[in-house]
Protein backbone atom coordinates (compact mmCIF):
# COMPACT_ATOMS: atom_id res chain seq x y z
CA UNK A 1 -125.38 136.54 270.65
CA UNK A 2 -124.04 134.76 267.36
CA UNK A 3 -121.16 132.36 267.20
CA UNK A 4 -120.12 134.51 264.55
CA UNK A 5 -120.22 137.57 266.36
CA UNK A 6 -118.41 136.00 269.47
CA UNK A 7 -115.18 134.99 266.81
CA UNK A 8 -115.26 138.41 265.45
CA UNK A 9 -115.40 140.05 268.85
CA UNK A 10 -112.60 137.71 269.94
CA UNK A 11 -110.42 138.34 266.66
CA UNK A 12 -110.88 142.40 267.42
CA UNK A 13 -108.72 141.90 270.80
CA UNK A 14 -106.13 141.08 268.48
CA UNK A 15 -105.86 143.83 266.12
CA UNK A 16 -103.31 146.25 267.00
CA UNK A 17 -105.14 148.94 264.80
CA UNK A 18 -108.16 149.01 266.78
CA UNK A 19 -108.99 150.68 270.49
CA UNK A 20 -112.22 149.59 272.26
CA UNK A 21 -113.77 151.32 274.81
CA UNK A 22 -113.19 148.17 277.31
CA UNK A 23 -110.25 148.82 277.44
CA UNK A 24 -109.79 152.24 279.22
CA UNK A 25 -112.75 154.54 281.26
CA UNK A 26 -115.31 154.85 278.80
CA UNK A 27 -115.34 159.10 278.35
CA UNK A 28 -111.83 158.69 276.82
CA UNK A 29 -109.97 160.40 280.13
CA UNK A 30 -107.29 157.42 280.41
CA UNK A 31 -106.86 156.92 276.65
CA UNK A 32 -103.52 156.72 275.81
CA UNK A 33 -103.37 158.10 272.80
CA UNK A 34 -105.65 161.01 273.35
CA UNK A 35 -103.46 164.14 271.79
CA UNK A 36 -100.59 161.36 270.93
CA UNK A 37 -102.26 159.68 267.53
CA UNK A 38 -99.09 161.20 265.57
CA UNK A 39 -96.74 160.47 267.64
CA UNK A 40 -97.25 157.64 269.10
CA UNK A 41 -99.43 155.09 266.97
CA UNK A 42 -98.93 157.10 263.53
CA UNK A 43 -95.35 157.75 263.59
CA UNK A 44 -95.21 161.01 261.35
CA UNK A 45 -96.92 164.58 261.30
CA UNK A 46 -99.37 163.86 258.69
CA UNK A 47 -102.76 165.49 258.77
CA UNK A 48 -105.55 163.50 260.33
CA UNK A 49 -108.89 162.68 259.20
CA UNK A 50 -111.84 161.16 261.37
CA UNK A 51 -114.96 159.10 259.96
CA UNK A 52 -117.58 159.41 262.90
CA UNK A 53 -120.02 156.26 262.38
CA UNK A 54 -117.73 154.54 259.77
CA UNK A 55 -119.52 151.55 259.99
CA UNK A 56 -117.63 148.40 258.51
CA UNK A 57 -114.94 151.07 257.65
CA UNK A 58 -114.96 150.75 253.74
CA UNK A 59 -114.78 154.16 253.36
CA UNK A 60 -111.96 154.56 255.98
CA UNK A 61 -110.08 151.82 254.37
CA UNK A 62 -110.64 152.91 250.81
CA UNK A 63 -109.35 156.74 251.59
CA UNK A 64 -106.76 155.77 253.48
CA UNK A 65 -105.29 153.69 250.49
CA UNK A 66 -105.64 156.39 248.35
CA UNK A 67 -104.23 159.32 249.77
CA UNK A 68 -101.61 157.46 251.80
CA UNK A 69 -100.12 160.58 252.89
CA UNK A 70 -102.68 161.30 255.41
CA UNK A 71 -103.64 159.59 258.31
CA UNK A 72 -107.64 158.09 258.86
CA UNK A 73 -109.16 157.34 261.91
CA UNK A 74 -112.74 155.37 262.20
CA UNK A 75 -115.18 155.60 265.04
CA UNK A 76 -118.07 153.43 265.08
CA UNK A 77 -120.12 151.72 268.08
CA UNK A 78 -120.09 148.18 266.74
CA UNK A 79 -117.62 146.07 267.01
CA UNK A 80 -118.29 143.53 264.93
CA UNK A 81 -118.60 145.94 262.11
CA UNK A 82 -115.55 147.73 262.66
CA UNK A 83 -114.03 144.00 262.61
CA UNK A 84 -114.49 143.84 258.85
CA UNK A 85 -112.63 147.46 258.70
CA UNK A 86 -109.80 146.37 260.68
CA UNK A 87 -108.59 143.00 259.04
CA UNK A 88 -108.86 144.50 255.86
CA UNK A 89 -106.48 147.32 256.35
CA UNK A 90 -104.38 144.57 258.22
CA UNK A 91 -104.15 142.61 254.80
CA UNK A 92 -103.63 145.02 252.74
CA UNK A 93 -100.64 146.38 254.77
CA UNK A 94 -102.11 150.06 255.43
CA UNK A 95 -100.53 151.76 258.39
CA UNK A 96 -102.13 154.87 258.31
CA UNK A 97 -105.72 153.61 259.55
CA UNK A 98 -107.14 152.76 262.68
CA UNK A 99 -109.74 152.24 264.20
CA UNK A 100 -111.92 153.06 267.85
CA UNK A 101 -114.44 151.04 268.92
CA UNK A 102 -116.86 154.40 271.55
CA UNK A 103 -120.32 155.40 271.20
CA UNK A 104 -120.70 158.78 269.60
CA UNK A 105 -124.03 160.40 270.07
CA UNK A 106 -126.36 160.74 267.51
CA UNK A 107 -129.92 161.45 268.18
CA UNK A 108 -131.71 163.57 265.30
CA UNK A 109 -134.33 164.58 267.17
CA UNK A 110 -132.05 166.23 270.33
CA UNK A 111 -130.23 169.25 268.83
CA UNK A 112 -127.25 169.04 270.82
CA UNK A 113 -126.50 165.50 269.79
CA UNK A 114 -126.54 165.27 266.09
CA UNK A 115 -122.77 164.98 265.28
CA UNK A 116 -123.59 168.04 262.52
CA UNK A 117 -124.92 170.54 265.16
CA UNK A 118 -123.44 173.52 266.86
CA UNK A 119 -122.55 171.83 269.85
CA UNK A 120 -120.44 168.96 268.51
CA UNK A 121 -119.08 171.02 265.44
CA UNK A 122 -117.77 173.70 267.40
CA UNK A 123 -116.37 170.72 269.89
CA UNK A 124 -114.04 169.54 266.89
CA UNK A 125 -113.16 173.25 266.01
CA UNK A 126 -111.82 173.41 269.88
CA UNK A 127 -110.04 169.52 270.21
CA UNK A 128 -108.95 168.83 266.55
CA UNK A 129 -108.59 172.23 264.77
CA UNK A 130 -107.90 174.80 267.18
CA UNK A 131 -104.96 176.53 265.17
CA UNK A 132 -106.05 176.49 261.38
CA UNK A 133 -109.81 174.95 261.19
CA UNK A 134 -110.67 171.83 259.72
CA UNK A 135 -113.14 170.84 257.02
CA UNK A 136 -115.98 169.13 257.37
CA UNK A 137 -117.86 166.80 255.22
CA UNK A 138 -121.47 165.17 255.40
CA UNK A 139 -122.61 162.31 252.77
CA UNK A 140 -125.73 161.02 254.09
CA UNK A 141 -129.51 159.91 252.74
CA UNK A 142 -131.02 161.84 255.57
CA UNK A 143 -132.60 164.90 253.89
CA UNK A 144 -133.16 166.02 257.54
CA UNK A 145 -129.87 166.04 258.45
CA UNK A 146 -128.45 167.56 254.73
CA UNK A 147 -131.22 170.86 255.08
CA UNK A 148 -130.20 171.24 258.83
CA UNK A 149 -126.41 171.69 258.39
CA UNK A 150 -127.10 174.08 255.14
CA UNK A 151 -129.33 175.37 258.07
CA UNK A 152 -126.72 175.72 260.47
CA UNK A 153 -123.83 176.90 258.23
CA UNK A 154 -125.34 179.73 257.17
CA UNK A 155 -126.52 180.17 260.51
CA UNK A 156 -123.21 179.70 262.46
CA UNK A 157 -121.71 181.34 259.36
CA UNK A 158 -119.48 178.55 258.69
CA UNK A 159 -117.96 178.72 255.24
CA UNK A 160 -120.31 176.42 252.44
CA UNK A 161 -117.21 175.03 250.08
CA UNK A 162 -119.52 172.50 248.51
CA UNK A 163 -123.38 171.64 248.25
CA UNK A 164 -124.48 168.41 245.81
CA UNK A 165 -127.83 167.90 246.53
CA UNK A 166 -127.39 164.52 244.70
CA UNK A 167 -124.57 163.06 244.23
CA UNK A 168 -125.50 160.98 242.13
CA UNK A 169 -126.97 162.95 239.50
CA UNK A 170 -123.59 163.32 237.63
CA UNK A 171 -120.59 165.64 237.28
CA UNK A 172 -119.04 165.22 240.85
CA UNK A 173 -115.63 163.97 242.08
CA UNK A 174 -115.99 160.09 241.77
CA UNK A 175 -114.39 159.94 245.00
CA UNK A 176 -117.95 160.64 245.95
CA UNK A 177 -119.28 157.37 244.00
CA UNK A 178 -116.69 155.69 243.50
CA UNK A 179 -116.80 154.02 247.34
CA UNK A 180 -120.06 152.69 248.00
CA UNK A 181 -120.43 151.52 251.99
CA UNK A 182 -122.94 148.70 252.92
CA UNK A 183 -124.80 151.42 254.24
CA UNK A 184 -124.74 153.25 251.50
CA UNK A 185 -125.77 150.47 248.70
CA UNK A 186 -129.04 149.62 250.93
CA UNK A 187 -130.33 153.08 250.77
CA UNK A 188 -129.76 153.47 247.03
CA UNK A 189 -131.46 150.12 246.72
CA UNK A 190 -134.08 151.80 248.24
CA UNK A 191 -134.38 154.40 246.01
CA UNK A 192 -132.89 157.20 248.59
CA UNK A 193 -131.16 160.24 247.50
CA UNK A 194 -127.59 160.57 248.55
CA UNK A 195 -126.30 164.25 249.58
CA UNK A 196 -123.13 165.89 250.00
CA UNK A 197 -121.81 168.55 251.88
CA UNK A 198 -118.55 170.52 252.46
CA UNK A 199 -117.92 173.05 255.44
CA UNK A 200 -114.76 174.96 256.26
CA UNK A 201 -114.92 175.80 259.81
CA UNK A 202 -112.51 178.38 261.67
CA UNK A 203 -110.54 178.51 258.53
């Protein structure tokens, strides 16, 4: 492993706006904030939003200086990109982000763990929106993944608020293009198409 790495790792045991795995059981049974994110890191009752694979945490970061009246949560599996994430909502003095360091399963070709399937979308509709639904939103270069949840919605018969094939053929929200992850640049450098989808689930 890196030097660099090693620093980054080190500097992430210092942010207080980030939770890593090592340090409670890894399934999430002795977290202390599980069900307690408003109360007790947050501080308000604002509504909470999750990015699941948020990567360096641009977009995290980003949204959560925008609409400052919600709360953002990023999940990624690598720490030292959700280092990069986590000092920059440190220096610029945001409150209402943070970050976990867990591994979220995401294997396209097993059904029940793509993050988009039945199994894990109906696991949010039970944990996170049990009394008025939540919305659900997919921007991703994986045409796989984009047909399967149009797929699945219609399917599961989850409400289809918004489908953009391409986002960036013109005339969406430019909070859509606007914020351009690392990720994100790399596959338009390659040429990829960007999609965009938006489910209402138990709504």
């Amino acid at each position: 492993m890196s030097k660099h790495k090693l620093a980054r790792f080190a500097e992430n045991a210092t942010f207080g706006n980030l939770f890593q795995h090592t340090e409670y059981d890894r399934i999430g049974e002795a977290f202390p904030l599980r069900g307690r994110w408003r109360e007790d890191y947050f501080h308000n009752d604002r509504p909470i939003v999750l990015e699941l694979g948020c990567g360096k945490g641009e977009y995290t970061v980003a949204m959560a200086k925008r609409f400052p009246e919600r709360n953002y949560i990023g999940i990624d599996r690598k720490g030292a990109r959700l280092w990069r994430g986590c000092k920059d909502a440190i220096e610029q003095g945001l409150e209402n982000v943070a970050f976990l360091r867990i591994t979220i399963d995401q294997q396209i070709k097993k059904e029940r763990k793509r993050l988009v399937g039945p199994h894990f979308v109906n696991d949010y509709y039970r944990k996170i929106w049990p009394e008025n639904g939540g919305v659900l939103h997919l921007k991703s270069d994986s045409d796989f993944l984009y047909e399967y949840l149009l797929e699945t919605a219609a399917e599961q018969r989850w409400e289809l608020v918004e489908n953009i094939p391409d986002v960036y053929a013109g005339g969406v929200d430019p909070l859509l293009t606007e914020v351009q992850t690392f990720y994100e640049k790399m596959w338009l450098a390659e040429g990829k198409t960007i999609h965009y989808v938006k489910l209402a689930v138990g709504c």
